[in-house]
C-alpha atoms as a PDB file:
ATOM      1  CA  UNK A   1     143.803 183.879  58.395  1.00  0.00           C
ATOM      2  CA  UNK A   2     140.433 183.875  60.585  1.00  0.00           C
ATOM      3  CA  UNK A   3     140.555 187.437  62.088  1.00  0.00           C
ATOM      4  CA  UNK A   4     139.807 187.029  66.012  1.00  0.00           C
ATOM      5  CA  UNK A   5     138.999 190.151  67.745  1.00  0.00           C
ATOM      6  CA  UNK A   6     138.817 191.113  71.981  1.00  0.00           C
ATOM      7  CA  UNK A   7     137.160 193.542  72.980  1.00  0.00           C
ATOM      8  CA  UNK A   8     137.062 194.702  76.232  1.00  0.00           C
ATOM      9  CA  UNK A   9     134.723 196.768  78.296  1.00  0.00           C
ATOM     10  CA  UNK A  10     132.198 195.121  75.258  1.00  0.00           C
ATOM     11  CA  UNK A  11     129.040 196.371  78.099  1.00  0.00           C
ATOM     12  CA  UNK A  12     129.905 199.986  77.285  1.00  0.00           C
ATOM     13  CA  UNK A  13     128.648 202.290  74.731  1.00  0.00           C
ATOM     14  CA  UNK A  14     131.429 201.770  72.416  1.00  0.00           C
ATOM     15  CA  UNK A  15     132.695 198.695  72.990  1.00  0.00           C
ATOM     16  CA  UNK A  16     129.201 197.646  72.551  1.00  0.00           C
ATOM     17  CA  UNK A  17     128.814 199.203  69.079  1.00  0.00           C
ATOM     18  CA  UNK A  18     132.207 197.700  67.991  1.00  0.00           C
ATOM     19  CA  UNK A  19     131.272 194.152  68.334  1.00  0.00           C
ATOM     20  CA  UNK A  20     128.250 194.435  66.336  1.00  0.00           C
ATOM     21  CA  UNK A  21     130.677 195.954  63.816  1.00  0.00           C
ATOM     22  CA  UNK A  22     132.885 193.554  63.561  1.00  0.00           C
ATOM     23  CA  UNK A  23     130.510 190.695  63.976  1.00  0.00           C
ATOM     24  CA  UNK A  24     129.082 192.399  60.832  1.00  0.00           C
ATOM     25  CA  UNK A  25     132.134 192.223  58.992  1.00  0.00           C
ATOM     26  CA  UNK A  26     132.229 188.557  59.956  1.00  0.00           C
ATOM     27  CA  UNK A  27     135.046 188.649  62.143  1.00  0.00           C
ATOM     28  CA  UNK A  28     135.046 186.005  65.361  1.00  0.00           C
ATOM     29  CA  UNK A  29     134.105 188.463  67.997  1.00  0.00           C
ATOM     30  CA  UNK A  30     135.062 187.564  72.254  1.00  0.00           C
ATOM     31  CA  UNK A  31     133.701 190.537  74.157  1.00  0.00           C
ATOM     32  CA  UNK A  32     134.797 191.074  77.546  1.00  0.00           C
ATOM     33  CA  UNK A  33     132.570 192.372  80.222  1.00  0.00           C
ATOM     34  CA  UNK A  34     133.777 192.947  83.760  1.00  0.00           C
ATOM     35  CA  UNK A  35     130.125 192.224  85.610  1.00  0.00           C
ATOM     36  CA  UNK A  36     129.848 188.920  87.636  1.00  0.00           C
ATOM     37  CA  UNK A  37     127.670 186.103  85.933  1.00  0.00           C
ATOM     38  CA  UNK A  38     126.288 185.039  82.829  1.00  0.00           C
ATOM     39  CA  UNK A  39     126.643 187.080  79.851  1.00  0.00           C
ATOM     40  CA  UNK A  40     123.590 189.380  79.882  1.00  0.00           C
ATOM     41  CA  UNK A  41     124.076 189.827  75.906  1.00  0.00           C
ATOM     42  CA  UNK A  42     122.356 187.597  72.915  1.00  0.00           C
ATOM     43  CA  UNK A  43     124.112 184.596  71.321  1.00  0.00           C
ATOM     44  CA  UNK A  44     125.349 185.160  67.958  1.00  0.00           C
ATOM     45  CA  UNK A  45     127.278 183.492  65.051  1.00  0.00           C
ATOM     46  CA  UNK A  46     130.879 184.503  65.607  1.00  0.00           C
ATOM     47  CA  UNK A  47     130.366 185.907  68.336  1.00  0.00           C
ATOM     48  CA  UNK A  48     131.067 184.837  72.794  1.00  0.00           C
ATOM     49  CA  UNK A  49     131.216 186.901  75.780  1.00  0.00           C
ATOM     50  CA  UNK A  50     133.055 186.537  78.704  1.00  0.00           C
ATOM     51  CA  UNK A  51     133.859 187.473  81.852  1.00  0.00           C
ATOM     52  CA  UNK A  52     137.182 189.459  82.667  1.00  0.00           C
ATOM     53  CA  UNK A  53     137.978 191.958  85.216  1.00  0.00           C
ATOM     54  CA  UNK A  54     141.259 193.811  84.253  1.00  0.00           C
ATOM     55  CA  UNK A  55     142.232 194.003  87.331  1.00  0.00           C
ATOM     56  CA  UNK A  56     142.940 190.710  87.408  1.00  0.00           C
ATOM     57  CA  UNK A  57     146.128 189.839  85.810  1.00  0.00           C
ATOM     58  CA  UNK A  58     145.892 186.431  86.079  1.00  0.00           C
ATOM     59  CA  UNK A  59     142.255 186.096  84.617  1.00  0.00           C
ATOM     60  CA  UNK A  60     143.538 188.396  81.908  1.00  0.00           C
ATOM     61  CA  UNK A  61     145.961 186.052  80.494  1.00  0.00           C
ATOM     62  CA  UNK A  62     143.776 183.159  80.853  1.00  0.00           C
ATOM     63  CA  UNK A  63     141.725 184.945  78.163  1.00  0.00           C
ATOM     64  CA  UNK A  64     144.702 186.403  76.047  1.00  0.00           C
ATOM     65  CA  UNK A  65     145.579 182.558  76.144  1.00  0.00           C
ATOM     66  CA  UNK A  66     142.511 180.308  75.750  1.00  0.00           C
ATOM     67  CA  UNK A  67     140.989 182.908  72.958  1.00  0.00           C
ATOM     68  CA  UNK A  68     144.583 183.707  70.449  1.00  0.00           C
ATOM     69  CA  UNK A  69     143.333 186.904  69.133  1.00  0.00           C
ATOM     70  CA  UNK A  70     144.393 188.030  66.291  1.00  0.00           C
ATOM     71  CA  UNK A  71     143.255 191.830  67.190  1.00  0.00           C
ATOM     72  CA  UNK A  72     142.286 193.600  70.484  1.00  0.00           C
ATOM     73  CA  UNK A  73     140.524 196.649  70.852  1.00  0.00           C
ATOM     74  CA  UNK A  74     140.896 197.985  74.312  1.00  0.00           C
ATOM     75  CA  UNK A  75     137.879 199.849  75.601  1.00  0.00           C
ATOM     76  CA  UNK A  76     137.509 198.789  79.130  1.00  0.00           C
ATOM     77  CA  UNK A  77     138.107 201.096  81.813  1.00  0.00           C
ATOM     78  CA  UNK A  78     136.494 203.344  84.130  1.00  0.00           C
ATOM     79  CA  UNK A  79     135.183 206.730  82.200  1.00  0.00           C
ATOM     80  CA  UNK A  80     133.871 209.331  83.420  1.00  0.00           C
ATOM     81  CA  UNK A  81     136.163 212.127  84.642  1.00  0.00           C
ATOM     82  CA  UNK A  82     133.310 213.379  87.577  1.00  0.00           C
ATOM     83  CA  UNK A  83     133.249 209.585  89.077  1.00  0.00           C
ATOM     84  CA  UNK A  84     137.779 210.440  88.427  1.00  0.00           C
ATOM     85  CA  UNK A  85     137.618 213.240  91.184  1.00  0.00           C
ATOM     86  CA  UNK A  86     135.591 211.123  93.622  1.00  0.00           C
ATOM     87  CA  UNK A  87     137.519 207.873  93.532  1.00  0.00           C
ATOM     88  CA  UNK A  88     141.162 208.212  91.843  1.00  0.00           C
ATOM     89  CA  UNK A  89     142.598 204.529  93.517  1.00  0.00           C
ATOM     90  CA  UNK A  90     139.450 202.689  91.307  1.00  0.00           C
ATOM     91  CA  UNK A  91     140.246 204.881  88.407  1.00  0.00           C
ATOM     92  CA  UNK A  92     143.423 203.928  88.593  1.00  0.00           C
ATOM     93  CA  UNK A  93     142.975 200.461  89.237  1.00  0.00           C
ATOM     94  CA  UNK A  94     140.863 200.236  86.344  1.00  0.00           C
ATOM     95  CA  UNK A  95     142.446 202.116  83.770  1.00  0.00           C
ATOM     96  CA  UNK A  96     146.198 202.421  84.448  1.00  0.00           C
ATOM     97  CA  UNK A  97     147.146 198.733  86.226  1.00  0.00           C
ATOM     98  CA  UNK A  98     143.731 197.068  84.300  1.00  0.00           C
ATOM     99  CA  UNK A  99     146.027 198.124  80.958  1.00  0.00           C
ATOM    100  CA  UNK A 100     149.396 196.953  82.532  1.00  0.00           C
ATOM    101  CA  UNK A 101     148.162 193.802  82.720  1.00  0.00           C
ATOM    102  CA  UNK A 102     146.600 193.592  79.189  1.00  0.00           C
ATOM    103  CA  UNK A 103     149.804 194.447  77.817  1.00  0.00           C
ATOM    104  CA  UNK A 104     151.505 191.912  79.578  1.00  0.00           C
ATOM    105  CA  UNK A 105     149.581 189.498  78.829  1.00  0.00           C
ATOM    106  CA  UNK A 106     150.513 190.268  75.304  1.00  0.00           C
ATOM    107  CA  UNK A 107     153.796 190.402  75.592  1.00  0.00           C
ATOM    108  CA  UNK A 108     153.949 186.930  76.808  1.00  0.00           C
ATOM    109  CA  UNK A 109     152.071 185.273  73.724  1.00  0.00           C
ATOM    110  CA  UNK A 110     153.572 183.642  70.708  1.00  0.00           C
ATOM    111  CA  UNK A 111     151.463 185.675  68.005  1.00  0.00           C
ATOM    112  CA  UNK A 112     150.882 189.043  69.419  1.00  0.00           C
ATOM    113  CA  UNK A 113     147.655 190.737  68.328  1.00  0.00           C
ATOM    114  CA  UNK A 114     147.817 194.566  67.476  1.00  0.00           C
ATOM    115  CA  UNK A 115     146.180 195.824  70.444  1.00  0.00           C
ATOM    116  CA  UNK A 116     144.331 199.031  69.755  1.00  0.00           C
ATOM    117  CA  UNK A 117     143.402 201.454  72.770  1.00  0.00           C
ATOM    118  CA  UNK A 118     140.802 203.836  73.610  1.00  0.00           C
ATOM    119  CA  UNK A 119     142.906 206.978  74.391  1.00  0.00           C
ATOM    120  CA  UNK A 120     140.872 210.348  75.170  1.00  0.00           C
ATOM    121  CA  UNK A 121     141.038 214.370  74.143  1.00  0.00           C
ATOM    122  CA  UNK A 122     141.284 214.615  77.742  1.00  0.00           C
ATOM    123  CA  UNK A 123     144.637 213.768  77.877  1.00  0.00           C
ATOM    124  CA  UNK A 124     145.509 217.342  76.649  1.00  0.00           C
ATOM    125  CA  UNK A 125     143.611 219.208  79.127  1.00  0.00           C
ATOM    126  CA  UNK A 126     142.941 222.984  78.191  1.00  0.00           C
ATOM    127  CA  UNK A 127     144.167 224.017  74.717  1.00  0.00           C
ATOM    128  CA  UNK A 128     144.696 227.378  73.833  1.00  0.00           C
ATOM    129  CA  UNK A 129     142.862 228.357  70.960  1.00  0.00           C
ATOM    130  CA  UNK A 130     145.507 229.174  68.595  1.00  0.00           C
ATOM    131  CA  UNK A 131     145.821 225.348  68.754  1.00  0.00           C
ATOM    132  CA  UNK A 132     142.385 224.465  68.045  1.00  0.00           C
ATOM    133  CA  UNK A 133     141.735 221.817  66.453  1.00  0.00           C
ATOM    134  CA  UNK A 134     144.500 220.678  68.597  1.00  0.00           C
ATOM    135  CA  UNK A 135     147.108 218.103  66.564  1.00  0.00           C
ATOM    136  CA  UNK A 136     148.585 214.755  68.339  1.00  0.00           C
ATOM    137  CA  UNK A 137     151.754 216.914  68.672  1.00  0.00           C
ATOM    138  CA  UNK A 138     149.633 219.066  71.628  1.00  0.00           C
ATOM    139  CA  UNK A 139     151.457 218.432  74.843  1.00  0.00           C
ATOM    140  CA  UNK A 140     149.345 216.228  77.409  1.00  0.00           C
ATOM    141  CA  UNK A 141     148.614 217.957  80.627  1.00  0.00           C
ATOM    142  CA  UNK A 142     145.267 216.495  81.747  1.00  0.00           C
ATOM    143  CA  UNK A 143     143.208 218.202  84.667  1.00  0.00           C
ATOM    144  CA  UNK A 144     141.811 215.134  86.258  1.00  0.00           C
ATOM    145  CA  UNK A 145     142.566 211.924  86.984  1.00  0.00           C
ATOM    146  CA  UNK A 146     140.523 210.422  84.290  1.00  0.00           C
ATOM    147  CA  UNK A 147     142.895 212.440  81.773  1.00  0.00           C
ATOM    148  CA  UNK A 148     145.977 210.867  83.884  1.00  0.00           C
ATOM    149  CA  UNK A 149     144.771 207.402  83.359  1.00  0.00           C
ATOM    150  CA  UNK A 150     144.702 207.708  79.445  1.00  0.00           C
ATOM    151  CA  UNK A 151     147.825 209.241  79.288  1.00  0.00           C
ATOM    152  CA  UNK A 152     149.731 206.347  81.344  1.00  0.00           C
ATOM    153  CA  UNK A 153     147.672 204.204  78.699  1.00  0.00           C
ATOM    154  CA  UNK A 154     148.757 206.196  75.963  1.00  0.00           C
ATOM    155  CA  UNK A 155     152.673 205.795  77.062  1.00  0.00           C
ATOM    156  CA  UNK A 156     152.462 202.192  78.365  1.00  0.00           C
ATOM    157  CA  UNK A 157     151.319 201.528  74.617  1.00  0.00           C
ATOM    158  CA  UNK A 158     153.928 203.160  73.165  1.00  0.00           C
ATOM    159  CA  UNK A 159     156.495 201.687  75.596  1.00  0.00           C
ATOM    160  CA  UNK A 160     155.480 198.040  74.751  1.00  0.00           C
ATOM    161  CA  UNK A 161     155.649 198.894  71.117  1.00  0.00           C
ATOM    162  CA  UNK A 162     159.624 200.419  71.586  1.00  0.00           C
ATOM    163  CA  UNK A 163     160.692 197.688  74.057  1.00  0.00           C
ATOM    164  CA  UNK A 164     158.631 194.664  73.066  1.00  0.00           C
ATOM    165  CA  UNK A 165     157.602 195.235  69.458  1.00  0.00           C
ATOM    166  CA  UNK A 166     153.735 195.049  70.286  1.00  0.00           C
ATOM    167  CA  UNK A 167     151.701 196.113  67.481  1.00  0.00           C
ATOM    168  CA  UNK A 168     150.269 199.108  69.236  1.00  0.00           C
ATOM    169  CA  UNK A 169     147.842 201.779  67.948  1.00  0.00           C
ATOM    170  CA  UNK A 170     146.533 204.626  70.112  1.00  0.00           C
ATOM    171  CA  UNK A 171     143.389 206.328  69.260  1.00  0.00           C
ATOM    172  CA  UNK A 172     142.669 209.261  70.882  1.00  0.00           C
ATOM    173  CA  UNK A 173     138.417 210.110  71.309  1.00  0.00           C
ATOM    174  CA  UNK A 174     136.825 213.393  71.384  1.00  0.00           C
ATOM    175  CA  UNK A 175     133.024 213.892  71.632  1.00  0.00           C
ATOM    176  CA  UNK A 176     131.764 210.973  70.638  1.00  0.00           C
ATOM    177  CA  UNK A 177     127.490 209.955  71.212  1.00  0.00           C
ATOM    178  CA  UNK A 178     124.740 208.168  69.191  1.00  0.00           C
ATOM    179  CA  UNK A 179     122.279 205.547  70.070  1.00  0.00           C
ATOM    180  CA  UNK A 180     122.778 204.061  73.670  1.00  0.00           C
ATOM    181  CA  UNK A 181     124.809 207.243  74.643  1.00  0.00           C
ATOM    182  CA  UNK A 182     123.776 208.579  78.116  1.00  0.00           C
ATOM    183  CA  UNK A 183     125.574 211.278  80.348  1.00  0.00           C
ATOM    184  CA  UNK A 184     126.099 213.793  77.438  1.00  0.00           C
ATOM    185  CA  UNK A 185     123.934 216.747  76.009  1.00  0.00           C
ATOM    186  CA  UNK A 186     122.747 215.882  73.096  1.00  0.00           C
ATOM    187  CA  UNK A 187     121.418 212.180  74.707  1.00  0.00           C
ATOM    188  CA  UNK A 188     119.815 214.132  77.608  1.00  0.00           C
ATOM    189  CA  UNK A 189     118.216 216.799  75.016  1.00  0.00           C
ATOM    190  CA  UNK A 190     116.948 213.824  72.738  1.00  0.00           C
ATOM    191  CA  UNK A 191     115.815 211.723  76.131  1.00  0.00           C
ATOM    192  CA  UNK A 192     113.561 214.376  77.315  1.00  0.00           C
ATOM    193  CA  UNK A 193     112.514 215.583  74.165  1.00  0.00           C
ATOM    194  CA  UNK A 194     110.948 211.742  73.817  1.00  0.00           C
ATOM    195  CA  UNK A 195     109.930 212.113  78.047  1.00  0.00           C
ATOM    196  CA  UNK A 196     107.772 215.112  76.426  1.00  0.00           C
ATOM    197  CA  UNK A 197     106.618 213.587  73.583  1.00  0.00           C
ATOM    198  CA  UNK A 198     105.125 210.778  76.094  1.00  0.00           C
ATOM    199  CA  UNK A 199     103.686 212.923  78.331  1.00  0.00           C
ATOM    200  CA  UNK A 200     106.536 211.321  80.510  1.00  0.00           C
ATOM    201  CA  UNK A 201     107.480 215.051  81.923  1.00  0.00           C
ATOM    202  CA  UNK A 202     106.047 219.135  81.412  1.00  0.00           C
ATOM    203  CA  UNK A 203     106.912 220.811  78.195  1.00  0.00           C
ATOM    204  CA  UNK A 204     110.620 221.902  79.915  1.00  0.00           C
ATOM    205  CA  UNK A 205     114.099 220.966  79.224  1.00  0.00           C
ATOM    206  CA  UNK A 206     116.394 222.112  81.940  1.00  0.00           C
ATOM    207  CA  UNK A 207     119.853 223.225  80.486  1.00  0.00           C
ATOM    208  CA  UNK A 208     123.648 224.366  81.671  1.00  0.00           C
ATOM    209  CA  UNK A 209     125.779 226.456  79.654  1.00  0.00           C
ATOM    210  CA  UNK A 210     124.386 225.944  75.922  1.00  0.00           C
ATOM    211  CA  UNK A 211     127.628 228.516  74.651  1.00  0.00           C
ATOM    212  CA  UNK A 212     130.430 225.399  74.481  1.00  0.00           C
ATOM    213  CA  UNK A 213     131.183 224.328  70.729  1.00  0.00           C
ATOM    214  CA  UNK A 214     132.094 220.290  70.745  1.00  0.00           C
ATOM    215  CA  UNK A 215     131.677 218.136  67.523  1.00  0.00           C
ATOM    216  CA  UNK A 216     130.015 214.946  68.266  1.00  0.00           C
ATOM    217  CA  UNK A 217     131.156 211.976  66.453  1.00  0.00           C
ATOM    218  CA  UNK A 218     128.812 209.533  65.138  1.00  0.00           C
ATOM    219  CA  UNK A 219     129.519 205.878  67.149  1.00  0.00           C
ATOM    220  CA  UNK A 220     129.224 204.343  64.097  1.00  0.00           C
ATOM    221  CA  UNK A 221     132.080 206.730  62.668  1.00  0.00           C
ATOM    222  CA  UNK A 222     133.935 206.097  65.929  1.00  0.00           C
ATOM    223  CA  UNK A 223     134.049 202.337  65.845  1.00  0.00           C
ATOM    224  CA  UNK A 224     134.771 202.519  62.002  1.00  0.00           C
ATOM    225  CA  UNK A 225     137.825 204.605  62.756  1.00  0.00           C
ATOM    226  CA  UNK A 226     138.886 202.340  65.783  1.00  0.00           C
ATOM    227  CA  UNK A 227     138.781 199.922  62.918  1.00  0.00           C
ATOM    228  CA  UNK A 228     140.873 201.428  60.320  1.00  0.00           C
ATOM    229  CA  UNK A 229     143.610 202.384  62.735  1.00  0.00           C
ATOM    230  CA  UNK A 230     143.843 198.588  63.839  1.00  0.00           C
ATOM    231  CA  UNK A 231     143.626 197.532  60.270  1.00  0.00           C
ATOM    232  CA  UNK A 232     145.453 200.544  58.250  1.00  0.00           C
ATOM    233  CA  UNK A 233     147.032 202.571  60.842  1.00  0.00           C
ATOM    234  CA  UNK A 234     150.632 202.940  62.000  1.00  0.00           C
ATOM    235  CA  UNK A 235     152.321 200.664  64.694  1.00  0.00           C
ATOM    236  CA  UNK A 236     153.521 202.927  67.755  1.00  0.00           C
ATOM    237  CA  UNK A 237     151.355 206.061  66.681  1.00  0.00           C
ATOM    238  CA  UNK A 238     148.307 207.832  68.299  1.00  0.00           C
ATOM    239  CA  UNK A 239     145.471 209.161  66.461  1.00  0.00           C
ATOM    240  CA  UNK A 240     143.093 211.799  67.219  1.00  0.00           C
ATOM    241  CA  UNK A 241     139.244 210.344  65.994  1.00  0.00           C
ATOM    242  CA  UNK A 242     137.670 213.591  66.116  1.00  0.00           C
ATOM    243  CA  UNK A 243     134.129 215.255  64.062  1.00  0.00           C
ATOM    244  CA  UNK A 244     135.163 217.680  60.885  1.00  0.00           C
ATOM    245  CA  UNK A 245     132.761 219.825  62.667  1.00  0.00           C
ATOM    246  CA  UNK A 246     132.132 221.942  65.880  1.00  0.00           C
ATOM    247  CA  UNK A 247     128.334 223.346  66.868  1.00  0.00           C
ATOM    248  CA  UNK A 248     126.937 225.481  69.906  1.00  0.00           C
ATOM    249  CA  UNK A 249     125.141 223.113  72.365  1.00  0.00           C
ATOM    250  CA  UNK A 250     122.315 225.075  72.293  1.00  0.00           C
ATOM    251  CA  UNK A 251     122.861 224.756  68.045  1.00  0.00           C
ATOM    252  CA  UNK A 252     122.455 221.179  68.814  1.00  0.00           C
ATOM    253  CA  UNK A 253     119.365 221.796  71.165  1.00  0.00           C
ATOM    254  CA  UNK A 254     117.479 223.516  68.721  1.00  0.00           C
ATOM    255  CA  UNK A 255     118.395 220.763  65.982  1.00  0.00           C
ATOM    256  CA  UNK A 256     117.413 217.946  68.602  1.00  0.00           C
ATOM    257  CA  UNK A 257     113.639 220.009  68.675  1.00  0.00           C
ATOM    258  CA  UNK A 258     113.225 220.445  65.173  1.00  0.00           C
ATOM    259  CA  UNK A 259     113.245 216.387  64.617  1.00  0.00           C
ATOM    260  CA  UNK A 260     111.062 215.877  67.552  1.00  0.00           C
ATOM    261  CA  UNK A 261     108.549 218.156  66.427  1.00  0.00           C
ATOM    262  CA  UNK A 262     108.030 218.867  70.457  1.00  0.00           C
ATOM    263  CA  UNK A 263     108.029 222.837  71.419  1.00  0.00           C
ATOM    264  CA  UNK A 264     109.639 222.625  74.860  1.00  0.00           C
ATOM    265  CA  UNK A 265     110.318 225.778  76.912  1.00  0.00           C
ATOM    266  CA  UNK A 266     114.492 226.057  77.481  1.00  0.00           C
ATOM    267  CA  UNK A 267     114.965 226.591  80.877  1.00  0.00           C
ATOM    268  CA  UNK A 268     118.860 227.091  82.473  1.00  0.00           C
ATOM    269  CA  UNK A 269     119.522 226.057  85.974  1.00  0.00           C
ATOM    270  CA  UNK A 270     122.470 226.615  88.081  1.00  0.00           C
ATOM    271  CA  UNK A 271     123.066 222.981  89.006  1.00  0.00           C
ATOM    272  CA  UNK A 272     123.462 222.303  85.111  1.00  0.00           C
ATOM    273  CA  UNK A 273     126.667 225.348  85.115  1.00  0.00           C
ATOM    274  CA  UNK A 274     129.524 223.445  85.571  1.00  0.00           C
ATOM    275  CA  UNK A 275     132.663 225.441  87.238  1.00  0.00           C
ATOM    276  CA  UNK A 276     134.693 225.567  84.041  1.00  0.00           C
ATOM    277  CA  UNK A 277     133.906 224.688  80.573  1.00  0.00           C
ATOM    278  CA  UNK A 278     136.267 224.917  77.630  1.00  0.00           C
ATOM    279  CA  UNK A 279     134.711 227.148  74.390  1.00  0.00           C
ATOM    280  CA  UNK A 280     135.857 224.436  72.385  1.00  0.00           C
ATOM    281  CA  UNK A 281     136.790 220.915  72.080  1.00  0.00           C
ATOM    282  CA  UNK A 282     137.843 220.314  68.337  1.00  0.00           C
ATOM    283  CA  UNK A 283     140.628 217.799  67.438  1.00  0.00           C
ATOM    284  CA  UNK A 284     142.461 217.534  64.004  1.00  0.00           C
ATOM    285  CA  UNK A 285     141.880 214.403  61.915  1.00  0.00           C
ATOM    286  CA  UNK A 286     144.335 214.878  59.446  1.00  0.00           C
ATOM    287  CA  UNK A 287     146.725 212.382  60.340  1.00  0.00           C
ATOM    288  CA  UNK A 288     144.133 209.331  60.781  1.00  0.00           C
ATOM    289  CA  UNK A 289     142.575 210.638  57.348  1.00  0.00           C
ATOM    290  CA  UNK A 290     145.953 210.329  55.881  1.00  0.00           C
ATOM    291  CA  UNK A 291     146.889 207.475  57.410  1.00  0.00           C
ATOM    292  CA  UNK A 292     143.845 205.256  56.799  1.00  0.00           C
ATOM    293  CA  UNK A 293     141.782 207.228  54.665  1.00  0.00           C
ATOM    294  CA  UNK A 294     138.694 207.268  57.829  1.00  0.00           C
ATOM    295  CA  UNK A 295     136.000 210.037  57.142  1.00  0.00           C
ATOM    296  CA  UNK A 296     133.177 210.494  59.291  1.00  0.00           C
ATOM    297  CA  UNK A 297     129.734 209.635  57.146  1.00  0.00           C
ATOM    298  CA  UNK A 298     127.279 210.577  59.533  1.00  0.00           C
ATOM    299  CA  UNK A 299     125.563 214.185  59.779  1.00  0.00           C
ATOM    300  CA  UNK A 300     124.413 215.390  63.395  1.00  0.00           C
ATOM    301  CA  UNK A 301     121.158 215.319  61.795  1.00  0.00           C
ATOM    302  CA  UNK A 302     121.496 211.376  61.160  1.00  0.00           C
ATOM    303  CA  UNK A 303     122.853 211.187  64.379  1.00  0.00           C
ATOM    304  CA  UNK A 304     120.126 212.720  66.684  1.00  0.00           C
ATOM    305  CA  UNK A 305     117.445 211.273  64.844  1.00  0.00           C
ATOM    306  CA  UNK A 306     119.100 207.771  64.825  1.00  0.00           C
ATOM    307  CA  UNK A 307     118.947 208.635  69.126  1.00  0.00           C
ATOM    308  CA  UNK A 308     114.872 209.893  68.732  1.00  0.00           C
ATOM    309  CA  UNK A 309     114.544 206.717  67.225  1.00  0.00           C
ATOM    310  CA  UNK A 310     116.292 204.128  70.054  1.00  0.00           C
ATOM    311  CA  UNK A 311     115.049 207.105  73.015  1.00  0.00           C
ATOM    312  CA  UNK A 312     111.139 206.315  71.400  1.00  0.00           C
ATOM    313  CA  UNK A 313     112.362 202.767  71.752  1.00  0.00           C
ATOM    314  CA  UNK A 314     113.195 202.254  75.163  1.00  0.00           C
ATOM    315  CA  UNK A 315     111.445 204.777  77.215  1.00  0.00           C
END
């Protein structure tokens, strides 16, 4: 049978990577995009965009319907936990009702398609650390509304899979960044490290708190797991999609400058501090390694200099 994937939010970082992934694997790729107009993406075998805002039940199901997919990986929805604070009612609007209505769609087609969601670490909020790396058994108890969102996404999954027998599979994302990636450390250390290298800005990189340990996941890892737990993973379960290992950020600084072969000066600045920041964000993979047998493939090494590389690119 002729594997037909949706993916939605297909404009953002990794909804972006995971359609050239599966177009790779020669699946028939739809990516949705919520913008207004033509597609601003190439045209490739296998491959269509269009427009759907997830908001809008009724232009959901039109898609669901004309399209059949066999698989849909669910990435659209508003992210970022600072823009969460601001403007809850969008947030919600996006994420929370945008699913409801993705989900109902499904429910109301013939051959339902195992519908696999972007979930977050944020839905567990602070950890202590004699749970780090935190297991999918952690309770959730998010601290913004971003966190809220993916935990009503999280449930309304698992609720469609108990009442309606939806193939449902819940991954749950921690640090994730590589090529394309903007709004995290590591892309704003390898962005100015280029900016330098261009004579673009002085010899400085401006820094926050460089104590923090995350592990950054590869995208190309990510959308590989995404891919196992539609293809391998358990109906009705969540998975954490995590790195195997954590670093300092200013560990990942000093990495980010050796490849560049730039000798910036390091200089912190109070707007960087944020109010809190956890020591450590670290999530256990064991259950999506057991499950599907995912490992991640990429070093942080590969990964930074795969972001020199598209940063030299663009800039």
């Amino acid at each position: 049978m002729t594997k037909i994937a949706l993916v939605t939010g297909a404009e953002g970082f990794i909804g972006s990577h995971m359609v050239k992934f599966l177009q790779s694997r020669g699946w028939s790729v739809i990516g949705s995009y919520l913008g207004d107009g033509p597609a601003p993406f190439p045209t490739l075998p296998n491959l269509r965009f269009v427009q759907c805002d997830l908001r809008n039940g009724q232009r959901v199901t039109q898609v669901l319907a004309q399209y059949q997919p066999t698989h849909v990986f669910h990435f659209g929805a508003q992210s970022l936990p600072t823009l969460s604070w601001s403007d809850p009612v969008t947030t919600f609007e996006s994420n929370i009702m945008g699913s409801l209505h993705l989900f109902e769609a499904v429910r109301h087609m013939k051959r339902r398609p195992v519908v696999t969601s972007a979930c977050s670490s944020a839905e567990y909020g602070h950890v202590p650390a004699s749970a780090i790396p935190v297991t999918e058994e952690q309770p959730l108890r998010p601290l913004h509304p971003y966190g809220i969102s993916k935990v009503a996404l999280d449930l309304l999954a698992r609720e469609y899979f108990l009442d309606y027998d939806i193939p449902a599979v819940n991954v749950r994302l921690f640090n994730t960044t590589g090529p394309g990636k903007t709004n995290d450390a590591p892309s704003d250390f390898v962005r100015q490290l280029v900016r330098i290298k261009k004579g673009l800005q002085q010899p400085v990189i401006e820094v926050g708190n460089l104590k923090p340990r995350r592990a950054f996941l590869d995208v190309n890892d990510t959308v590989h797991g995404f891919y196992l737990a539609a293809t391998k993973g358990k109906r009705g379960e969540a998975y954490n999609l995590c790195a195997t290992k954590t670093y300092e950020i200013g560990e990942l600084l000093r990495k980010a400058i050796r490849l560049s072969g730039v000798k910036p000066k390091i200089r912190p600045v109070p707007r960087l501090m944020r109010p809190s920041d956890e020591k450590i964000i670290f999530g256990s993979t064991r259950k999506i390694r057991k499950d599907t047998a995912w490992r991640p493939l990429n070093s942080i090494e590969q990964t930074l200099s795969s972001m020199l590389e598209y940063w030299n690119d663009v800039l």
